[in-house]
C-alpha atoms as a PDB file:
ATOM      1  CA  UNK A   1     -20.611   8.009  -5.874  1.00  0.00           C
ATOM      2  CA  UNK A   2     -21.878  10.692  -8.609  1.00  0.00           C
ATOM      3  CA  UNK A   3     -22.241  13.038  -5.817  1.00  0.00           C
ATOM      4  CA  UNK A   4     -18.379  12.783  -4.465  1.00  0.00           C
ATOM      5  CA  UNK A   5     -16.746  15.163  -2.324  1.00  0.00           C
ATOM      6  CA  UNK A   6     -13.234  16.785  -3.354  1.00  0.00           C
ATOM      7  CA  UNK A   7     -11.406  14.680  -0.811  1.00  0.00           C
ATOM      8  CA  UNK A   8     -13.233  11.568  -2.251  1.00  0.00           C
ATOM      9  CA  UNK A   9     -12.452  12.531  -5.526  1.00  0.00           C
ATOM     10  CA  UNK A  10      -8.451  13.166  -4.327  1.00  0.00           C
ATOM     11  CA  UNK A  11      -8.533  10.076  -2.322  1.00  0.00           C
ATOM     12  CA  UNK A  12      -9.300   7.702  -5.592  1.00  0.00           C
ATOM     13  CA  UNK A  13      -7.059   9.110  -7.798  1.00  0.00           C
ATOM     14  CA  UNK A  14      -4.519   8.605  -4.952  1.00  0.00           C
ATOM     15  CA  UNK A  15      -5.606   5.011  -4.822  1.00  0.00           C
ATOM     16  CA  UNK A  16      -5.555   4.908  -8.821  1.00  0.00           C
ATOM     17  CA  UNK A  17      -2.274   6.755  -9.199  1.00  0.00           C
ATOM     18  CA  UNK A  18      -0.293   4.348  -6.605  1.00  0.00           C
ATOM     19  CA  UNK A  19      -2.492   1.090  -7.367  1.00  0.00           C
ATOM     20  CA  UNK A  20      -0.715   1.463 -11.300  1.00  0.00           C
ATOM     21  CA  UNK A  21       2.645   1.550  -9.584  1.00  0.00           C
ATOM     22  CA  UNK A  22       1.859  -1.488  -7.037  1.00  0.00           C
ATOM     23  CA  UNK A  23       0.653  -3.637 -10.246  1.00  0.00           C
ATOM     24  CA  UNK A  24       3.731  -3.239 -12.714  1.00  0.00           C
ATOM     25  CA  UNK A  25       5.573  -4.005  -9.034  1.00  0.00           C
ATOM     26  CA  UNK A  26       3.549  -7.069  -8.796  1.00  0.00           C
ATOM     27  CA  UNK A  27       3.640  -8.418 -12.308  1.00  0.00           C
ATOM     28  CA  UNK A  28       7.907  -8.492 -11.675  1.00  0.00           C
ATOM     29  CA  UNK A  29       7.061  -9.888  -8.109  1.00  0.00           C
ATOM     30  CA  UNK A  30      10.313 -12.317  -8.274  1.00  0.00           C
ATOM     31  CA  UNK A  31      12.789  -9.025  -8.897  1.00  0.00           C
ATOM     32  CA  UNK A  32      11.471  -7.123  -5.773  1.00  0.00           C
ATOM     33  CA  UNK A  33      14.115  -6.168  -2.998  1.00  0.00           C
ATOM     34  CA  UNK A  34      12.278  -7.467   0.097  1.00  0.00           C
ATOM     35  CA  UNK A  35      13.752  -6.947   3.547  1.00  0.00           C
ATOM     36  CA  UNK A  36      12.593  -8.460   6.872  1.00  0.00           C
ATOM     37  CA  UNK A  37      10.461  -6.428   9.308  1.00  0.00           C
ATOM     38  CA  UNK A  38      10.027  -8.935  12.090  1.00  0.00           C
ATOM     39  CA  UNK A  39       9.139 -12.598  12.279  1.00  0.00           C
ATOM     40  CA  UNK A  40       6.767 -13.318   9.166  1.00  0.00           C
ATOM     41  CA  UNK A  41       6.035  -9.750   8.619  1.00  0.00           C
ATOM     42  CA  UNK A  42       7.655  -8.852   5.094  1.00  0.00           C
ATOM     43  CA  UNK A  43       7.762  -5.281   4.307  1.00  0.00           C
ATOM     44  CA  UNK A  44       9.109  -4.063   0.099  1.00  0.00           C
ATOM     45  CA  UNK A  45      10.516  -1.235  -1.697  1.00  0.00           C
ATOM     46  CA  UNK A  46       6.701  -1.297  -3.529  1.00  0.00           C
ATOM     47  CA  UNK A  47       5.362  -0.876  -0.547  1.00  0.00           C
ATOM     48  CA  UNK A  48       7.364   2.234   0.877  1.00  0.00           C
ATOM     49  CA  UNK A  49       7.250   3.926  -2.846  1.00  0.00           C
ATOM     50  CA  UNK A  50       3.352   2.980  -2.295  1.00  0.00           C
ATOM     51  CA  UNK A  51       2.702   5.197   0.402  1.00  0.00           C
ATOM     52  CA  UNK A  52       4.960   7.935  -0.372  1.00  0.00           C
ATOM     53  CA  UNK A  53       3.410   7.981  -3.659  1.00  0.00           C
ATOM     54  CA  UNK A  54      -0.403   8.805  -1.755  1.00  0.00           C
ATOM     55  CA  UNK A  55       1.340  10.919   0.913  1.00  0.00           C
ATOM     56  CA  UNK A  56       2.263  12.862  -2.304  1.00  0.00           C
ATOM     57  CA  UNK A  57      -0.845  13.031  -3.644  1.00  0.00           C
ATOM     58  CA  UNK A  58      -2.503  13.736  -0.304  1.00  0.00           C
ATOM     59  CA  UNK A  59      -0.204  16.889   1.338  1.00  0.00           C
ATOM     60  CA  UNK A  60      -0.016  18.217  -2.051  1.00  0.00           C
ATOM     61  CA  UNK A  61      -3.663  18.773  -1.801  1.00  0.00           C
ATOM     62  CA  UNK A  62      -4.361  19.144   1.546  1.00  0.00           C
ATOM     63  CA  UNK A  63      -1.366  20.360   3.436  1.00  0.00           C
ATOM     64  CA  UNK A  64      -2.893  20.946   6.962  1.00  0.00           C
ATOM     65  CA  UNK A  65      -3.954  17.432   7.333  1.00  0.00           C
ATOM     66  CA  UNK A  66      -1.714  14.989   9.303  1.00  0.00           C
ATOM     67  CA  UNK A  67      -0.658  11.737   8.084  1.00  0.00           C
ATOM     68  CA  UNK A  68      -0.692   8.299   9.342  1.00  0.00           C
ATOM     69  CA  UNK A  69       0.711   5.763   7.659  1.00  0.00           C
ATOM     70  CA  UNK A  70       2.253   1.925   7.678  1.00  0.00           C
ATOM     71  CA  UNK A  71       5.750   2.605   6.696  1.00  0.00           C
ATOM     72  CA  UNK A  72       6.369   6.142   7.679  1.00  0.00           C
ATOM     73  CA  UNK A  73       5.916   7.726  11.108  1.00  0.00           C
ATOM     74  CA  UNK A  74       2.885  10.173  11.809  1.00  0.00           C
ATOM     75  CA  UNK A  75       3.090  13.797  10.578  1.00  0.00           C
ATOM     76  CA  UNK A  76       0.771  16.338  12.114  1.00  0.00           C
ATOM     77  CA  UNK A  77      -0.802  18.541  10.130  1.00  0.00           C
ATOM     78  CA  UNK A  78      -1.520  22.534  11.137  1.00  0.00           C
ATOM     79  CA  UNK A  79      -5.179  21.114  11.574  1.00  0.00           C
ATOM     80  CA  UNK A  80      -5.169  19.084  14.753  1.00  0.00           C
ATOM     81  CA  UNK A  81      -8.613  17.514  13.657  1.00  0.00           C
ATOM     82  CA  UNK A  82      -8.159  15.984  10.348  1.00  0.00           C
ATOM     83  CA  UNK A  83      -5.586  13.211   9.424  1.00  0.00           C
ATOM     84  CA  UNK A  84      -5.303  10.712   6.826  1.00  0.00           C
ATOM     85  CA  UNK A  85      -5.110   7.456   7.833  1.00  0.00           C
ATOM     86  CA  UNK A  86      -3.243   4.750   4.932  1.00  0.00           C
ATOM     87  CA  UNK A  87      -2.162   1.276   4.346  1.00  0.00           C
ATOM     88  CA  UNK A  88      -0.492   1.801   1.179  1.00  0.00           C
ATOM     89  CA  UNK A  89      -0.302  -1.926   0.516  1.00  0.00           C
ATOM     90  CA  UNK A  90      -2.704  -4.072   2.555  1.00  0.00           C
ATOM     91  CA  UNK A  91      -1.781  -7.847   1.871  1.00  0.00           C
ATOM     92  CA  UNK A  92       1.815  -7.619   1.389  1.00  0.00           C
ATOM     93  CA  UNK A  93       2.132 -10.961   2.064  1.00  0.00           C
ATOM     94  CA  UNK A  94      -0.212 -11.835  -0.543  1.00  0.00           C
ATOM     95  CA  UNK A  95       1.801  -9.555  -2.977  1.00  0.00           C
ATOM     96  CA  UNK A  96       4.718 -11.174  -2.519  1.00  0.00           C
ATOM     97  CA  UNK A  97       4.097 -14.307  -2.931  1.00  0.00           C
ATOM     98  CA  UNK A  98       2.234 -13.571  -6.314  1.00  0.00           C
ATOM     99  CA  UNK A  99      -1.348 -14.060  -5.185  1.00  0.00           C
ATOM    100  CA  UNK A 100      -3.808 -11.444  -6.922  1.00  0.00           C
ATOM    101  CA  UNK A 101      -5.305 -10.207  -3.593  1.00  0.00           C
ATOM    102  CA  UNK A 102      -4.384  -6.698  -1.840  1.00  0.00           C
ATOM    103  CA  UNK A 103      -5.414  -3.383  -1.747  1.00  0.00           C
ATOM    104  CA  UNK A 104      -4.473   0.070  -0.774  1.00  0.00           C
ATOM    105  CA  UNK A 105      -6.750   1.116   2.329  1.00  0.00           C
ATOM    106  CA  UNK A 106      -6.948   5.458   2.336  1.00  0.00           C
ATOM    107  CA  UNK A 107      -9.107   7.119   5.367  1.00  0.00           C
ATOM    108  CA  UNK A 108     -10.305  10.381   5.990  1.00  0.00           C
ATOM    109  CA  UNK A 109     -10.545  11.197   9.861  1.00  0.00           C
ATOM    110  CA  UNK A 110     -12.455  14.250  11.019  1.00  0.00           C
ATOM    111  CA  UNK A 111     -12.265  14.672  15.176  1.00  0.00           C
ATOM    112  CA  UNK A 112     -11.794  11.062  15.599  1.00  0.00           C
ATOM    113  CA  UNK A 113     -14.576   9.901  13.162  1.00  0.00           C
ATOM    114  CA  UNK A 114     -13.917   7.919   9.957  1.00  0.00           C
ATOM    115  CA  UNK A 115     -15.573  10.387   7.729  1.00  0.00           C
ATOM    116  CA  UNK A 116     -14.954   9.038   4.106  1.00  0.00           C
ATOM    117  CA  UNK A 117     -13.030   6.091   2.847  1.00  0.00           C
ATOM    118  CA  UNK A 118     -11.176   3.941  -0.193  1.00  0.00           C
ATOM    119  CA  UNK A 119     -10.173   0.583  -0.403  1.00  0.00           C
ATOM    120  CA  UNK A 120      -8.965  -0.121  -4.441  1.00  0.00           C
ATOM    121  CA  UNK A 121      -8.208  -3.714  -5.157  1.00  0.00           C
ATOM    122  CA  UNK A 122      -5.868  -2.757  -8.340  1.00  0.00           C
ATOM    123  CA  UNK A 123      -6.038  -6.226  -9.791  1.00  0.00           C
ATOM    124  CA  UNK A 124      -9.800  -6.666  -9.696  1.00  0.00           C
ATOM    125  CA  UNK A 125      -9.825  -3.096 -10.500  1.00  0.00           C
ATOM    126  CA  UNK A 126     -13.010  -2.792  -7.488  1.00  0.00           C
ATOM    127  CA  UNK A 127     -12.352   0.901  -6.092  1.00  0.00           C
ATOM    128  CA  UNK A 128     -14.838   0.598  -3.150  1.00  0.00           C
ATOM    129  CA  UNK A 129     -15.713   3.663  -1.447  1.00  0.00           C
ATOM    130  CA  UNK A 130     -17.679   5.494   1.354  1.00  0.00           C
ATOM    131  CA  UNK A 131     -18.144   8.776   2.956  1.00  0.00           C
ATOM    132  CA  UNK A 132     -20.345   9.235   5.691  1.00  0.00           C
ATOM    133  CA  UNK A 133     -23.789   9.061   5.320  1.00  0.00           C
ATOM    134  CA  UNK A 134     -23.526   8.757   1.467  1.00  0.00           C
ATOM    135  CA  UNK A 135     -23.933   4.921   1.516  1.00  0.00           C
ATOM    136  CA  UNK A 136     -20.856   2.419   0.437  1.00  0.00           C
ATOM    137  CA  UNK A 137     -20.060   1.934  -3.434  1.00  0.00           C
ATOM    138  CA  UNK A 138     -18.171  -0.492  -5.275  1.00  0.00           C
ATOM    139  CA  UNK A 139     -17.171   1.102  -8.647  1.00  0.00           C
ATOM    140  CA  UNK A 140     -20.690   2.454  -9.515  1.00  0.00           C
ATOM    141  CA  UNK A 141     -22.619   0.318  -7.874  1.00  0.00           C
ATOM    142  CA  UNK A 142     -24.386   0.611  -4.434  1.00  0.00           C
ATOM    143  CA  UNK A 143     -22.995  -1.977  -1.457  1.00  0.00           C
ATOM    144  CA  UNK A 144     -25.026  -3.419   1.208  1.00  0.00           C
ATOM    145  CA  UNK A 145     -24.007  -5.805   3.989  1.00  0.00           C
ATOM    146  CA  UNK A 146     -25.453  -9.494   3.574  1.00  0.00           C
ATOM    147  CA  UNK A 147     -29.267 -10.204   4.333  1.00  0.00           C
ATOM    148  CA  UNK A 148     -28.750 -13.470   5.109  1.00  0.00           C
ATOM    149  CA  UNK A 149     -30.102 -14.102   8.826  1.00  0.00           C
ATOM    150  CA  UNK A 150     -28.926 -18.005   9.578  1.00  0.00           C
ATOM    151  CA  UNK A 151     -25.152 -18.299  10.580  1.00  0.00           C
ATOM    152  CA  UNK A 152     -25.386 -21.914   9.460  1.00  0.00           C
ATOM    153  CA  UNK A 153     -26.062 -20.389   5.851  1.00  0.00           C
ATOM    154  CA  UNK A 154     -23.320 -17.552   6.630  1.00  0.00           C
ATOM    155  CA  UNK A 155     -19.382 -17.266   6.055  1.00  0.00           C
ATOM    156  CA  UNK A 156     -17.242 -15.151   8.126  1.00  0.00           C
ATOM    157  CA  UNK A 157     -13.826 -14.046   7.235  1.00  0.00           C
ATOM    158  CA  UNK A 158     -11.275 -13.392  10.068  1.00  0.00           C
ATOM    159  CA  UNK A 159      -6.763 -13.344  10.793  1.00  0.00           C
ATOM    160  CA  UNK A 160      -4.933 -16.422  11.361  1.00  0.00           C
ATOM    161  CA  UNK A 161      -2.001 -15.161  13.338  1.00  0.00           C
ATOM    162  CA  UNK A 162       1.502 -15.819  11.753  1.00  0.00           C
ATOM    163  CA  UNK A 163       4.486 -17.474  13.474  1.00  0.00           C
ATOM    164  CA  UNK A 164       5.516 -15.985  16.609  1.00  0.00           C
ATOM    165  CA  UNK A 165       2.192 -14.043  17.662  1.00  0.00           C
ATOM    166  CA  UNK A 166       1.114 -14.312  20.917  1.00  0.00           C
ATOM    167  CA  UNK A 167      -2.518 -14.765  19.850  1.00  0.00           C
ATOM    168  CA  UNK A 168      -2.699 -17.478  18.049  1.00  0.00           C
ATOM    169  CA  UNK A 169      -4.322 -19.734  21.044  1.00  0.00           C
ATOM    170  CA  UNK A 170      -6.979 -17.150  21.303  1.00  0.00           C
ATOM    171  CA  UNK A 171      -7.764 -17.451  17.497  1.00  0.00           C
ATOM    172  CA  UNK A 172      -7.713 -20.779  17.306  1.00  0.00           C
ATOM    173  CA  UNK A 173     -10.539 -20.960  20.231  1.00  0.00           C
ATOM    174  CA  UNK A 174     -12.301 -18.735  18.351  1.00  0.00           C
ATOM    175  CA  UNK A 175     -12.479 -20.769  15.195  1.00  0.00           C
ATOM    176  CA  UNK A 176     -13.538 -24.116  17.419  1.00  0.00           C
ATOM    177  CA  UNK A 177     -16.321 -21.934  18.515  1.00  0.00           C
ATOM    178  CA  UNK A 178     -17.400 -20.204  15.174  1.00  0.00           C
ATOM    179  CA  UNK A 179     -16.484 -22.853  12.747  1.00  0.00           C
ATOM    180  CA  UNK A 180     -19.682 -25.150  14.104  1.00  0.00           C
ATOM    181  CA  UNK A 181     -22.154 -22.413  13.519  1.00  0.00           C
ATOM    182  CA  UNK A 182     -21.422 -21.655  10.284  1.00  0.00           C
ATOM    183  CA  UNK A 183     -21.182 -22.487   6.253  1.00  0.00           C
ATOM    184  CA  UNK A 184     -17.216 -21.632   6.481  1.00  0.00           C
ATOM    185  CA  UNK A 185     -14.553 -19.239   7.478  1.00  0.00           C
ATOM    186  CA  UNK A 186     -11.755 -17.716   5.206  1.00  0.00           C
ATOM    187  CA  UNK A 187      -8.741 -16.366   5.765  1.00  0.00           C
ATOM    188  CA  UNK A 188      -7.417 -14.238   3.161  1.00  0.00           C
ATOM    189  CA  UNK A 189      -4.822 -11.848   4.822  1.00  0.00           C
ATOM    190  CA  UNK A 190      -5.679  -8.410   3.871  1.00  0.00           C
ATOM    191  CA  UNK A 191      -8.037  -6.950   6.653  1.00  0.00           C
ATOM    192  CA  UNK A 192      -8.979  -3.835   4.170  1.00  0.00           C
ATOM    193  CA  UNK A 193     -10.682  -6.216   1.640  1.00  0.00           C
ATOM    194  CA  UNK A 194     -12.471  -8.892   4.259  1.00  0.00           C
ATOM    195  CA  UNK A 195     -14.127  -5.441   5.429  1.00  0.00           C
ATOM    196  CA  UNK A 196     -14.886  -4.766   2.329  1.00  0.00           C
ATOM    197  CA  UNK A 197     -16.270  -7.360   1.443  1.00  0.00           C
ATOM    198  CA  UNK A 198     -18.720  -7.804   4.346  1.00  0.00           C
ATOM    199  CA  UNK A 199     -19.929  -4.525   3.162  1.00  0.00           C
ATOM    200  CA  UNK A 200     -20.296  -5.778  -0.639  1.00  0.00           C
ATOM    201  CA  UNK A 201     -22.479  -8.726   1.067  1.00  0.00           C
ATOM    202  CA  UNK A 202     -19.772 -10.972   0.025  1.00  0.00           C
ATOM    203  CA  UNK A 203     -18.870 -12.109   3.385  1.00  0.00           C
ATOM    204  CA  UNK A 204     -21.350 -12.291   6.204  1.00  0.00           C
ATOM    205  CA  UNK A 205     -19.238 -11.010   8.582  1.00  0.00           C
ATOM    206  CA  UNK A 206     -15.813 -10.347   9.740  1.00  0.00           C
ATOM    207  CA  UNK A 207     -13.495 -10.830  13.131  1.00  0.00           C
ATOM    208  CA  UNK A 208      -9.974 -10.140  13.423  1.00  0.00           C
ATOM    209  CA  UNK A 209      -7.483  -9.194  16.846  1.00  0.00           C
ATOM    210  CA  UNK A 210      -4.146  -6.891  17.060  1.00  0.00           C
ATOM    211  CA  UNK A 211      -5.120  -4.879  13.433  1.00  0.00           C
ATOM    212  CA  UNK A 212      -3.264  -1.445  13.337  1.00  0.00           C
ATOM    213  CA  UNK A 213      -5.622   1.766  12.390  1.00  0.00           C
ATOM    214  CA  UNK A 214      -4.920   1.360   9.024  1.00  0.00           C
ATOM    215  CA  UNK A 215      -5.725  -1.752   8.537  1.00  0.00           C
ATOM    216  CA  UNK A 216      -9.095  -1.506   9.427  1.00  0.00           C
ATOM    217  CA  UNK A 217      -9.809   2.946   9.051  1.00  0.00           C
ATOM    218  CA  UNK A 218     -11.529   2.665   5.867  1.00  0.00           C
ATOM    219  CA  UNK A 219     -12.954  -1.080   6.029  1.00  0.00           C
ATOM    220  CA  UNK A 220     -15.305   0.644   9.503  1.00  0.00           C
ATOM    221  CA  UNK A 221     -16.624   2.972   7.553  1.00  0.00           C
ATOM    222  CA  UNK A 222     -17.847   1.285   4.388  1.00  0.00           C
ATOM    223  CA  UNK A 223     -19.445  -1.567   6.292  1.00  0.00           C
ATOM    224  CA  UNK A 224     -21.176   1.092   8.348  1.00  0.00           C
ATOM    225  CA  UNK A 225     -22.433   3.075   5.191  1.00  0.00           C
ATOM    226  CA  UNK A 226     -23.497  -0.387   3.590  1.00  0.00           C
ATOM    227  CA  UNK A 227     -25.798  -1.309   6.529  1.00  0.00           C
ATOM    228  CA  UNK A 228     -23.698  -3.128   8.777  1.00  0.00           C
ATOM    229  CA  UNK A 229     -22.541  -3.073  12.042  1.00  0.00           C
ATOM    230  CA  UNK A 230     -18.924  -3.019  13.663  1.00  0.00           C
ATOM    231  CA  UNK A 231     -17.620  -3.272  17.286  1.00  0.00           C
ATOM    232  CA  UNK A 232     -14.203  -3.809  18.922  1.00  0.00           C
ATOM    233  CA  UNK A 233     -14.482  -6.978  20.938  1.00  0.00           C
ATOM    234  CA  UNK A 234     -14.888  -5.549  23.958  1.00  0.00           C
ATOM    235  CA  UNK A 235     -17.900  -3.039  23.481  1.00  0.00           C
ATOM    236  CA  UNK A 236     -16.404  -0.204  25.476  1.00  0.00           C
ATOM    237  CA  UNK A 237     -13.747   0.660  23.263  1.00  0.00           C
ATOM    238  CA  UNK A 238     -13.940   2.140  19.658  1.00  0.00           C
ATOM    239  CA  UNK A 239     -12.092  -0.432  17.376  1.00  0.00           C
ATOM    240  CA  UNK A 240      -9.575   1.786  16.039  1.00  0.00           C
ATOM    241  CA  UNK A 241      -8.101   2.480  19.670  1.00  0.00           C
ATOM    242  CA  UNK A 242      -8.910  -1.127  20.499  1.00  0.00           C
ATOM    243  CA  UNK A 243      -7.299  -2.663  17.626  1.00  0.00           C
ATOM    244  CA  UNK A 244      -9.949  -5.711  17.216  1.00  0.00           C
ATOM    245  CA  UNK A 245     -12.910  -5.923  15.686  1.00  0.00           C
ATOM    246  CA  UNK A 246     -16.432  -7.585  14.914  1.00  0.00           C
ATOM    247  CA  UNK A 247     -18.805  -6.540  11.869  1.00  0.00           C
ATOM    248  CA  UNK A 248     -21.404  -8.121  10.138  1.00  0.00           C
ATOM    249  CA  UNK A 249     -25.080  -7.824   9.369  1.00  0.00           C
ATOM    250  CA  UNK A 250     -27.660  -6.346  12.045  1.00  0.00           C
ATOM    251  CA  UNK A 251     -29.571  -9.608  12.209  1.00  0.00           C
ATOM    252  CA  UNK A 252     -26.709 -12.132  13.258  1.00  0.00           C
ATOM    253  CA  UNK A 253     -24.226  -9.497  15.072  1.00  0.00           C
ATOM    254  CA  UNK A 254     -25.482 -10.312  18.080  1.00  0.00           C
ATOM    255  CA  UNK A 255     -24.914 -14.000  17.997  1.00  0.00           C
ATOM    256  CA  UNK A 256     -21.728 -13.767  16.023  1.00  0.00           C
ATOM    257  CA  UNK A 257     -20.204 -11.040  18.863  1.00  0.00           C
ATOM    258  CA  UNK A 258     -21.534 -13.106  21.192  1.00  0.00           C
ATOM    259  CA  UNK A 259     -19.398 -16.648  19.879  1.00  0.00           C
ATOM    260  CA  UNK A 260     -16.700 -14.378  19.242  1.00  0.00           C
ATOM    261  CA  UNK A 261     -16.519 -12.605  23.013  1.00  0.00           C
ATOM    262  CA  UNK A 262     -17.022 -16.080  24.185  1.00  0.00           C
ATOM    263  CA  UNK A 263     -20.207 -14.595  26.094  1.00  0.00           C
ATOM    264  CA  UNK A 264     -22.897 -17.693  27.142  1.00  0.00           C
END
């Protein structure tokens, strides 16, 4: 990352600048004002101060680009083709129960195009980050995806939908068919970091269904820079617009796609 653009460079101290915020938060996790925003889906005042705290950071610098965020509704910028695309707290779940694993997610989108990306894990203190055709870092170091080629050797990462969602049943048919093949699957509830993750070769690939564009913006392009491959589950769509996704390495994506589409 030695050679990092301006935005990347705006987009990490963003990520820094809120991240210091979301940890005191988290450290007094017991004291936090949480309200209810639908069945199982907790939404806190960290969370809100979260993103206006990047959306801050972000117009200040750039006040043409548009805004799309998790708590807020979209702002449009004067520049129709560039928007930033945030999930000031991805894992709020996680965060709220006092387990050390969340991130803020920050995306750079250039005529529909991911074009540079953050995901900063504040407790870990891993600031991974991409731009396109620049490779994927984590900290200083340079990500790729997995090399591993046997799913028996492999684990994936994917959702398990919460109370109330519709597809659970689907997921669950996925895991009877994946869970076989493979040395295990995780599910560790922030979307931003299992992408991440899959680009840091930590996972060997990742499937989820019904993400939002910010859960998944900046998680796209850093398994893309790192190697990997992503699709939306069904192939014609782009998974932002889709809202479902497979990535992994190139050597297993076709078998893994193929388990997860439920294709013979």
């Amino acid at each position: 990352m030695s050679n990092a653009s301006a935005n990347m460079n705006l987009m990490v101290k963003a990520a820094r600048i809120a991240g210091r915020k979301l940890l005191r938060d988290f450290n007094e996790v017991e004291n936090l004002q949480v309200s209810m925003k639908g069945a199982g889906d907790f939404v806190s005042k960290a969370d809100t101060t979260a993103e206006e705290t990047i959306r801050e950071e972000l117009t200040e610098a750039r006040p043409n680009y548009g805004f799309l965020g998790e708590e807020f509704p979209e702002s449009f910028g004067e520049d129709p083709t560039r928007r930033w695309i945030v999930d000031p707290l991805d894992g709020t779940t996680n965060f709220l129960h006092g387990m050390p694993h969340w991130a803020i997610s920050i995306a750079l989108q250039h005529r529909n195009e991911i074009v540079a990306a953050v995901v900063y894990d504040p407790v870990k203190d891993e600031m991974f980050t991409a731009e396109k055709g620049e490779g994927a870092w984590v900290n200083d170091r340079r990500l790729r995806v997995s090399a591993r080629r046997e799913m028996i050797e492999m684990v994936f990462a994917t959702g398990v939908p919460f109370g109330g969602r519709s597809d659970l049943p689907e997921t669950l048919q996925d895991l009877a068919r994946i869970m076989p093949s493979c040395a295990g699957v995780r599910r560790w509830g922030a979307a931003a970091l299992d992408l991440a993750y899959v680009a840091a070769g930590r996972y060997d690939g990742f499937w989820e269904r019904r993400l939002h564009p910010w859960d998944m913006a900046a998680g796209l392009l850093l398994v893309k820079e790192a190697g990997g491959i992503v699709e939306a589950i069904n192939p014609d769509e782009p998974p932002i617009e889709s809202g479902d996704v497979i990535a992994s390495n190139e050597p297993v994506f076709n078998r893994f796609a193929k388990l997860v589409r439920n294709e013979d």
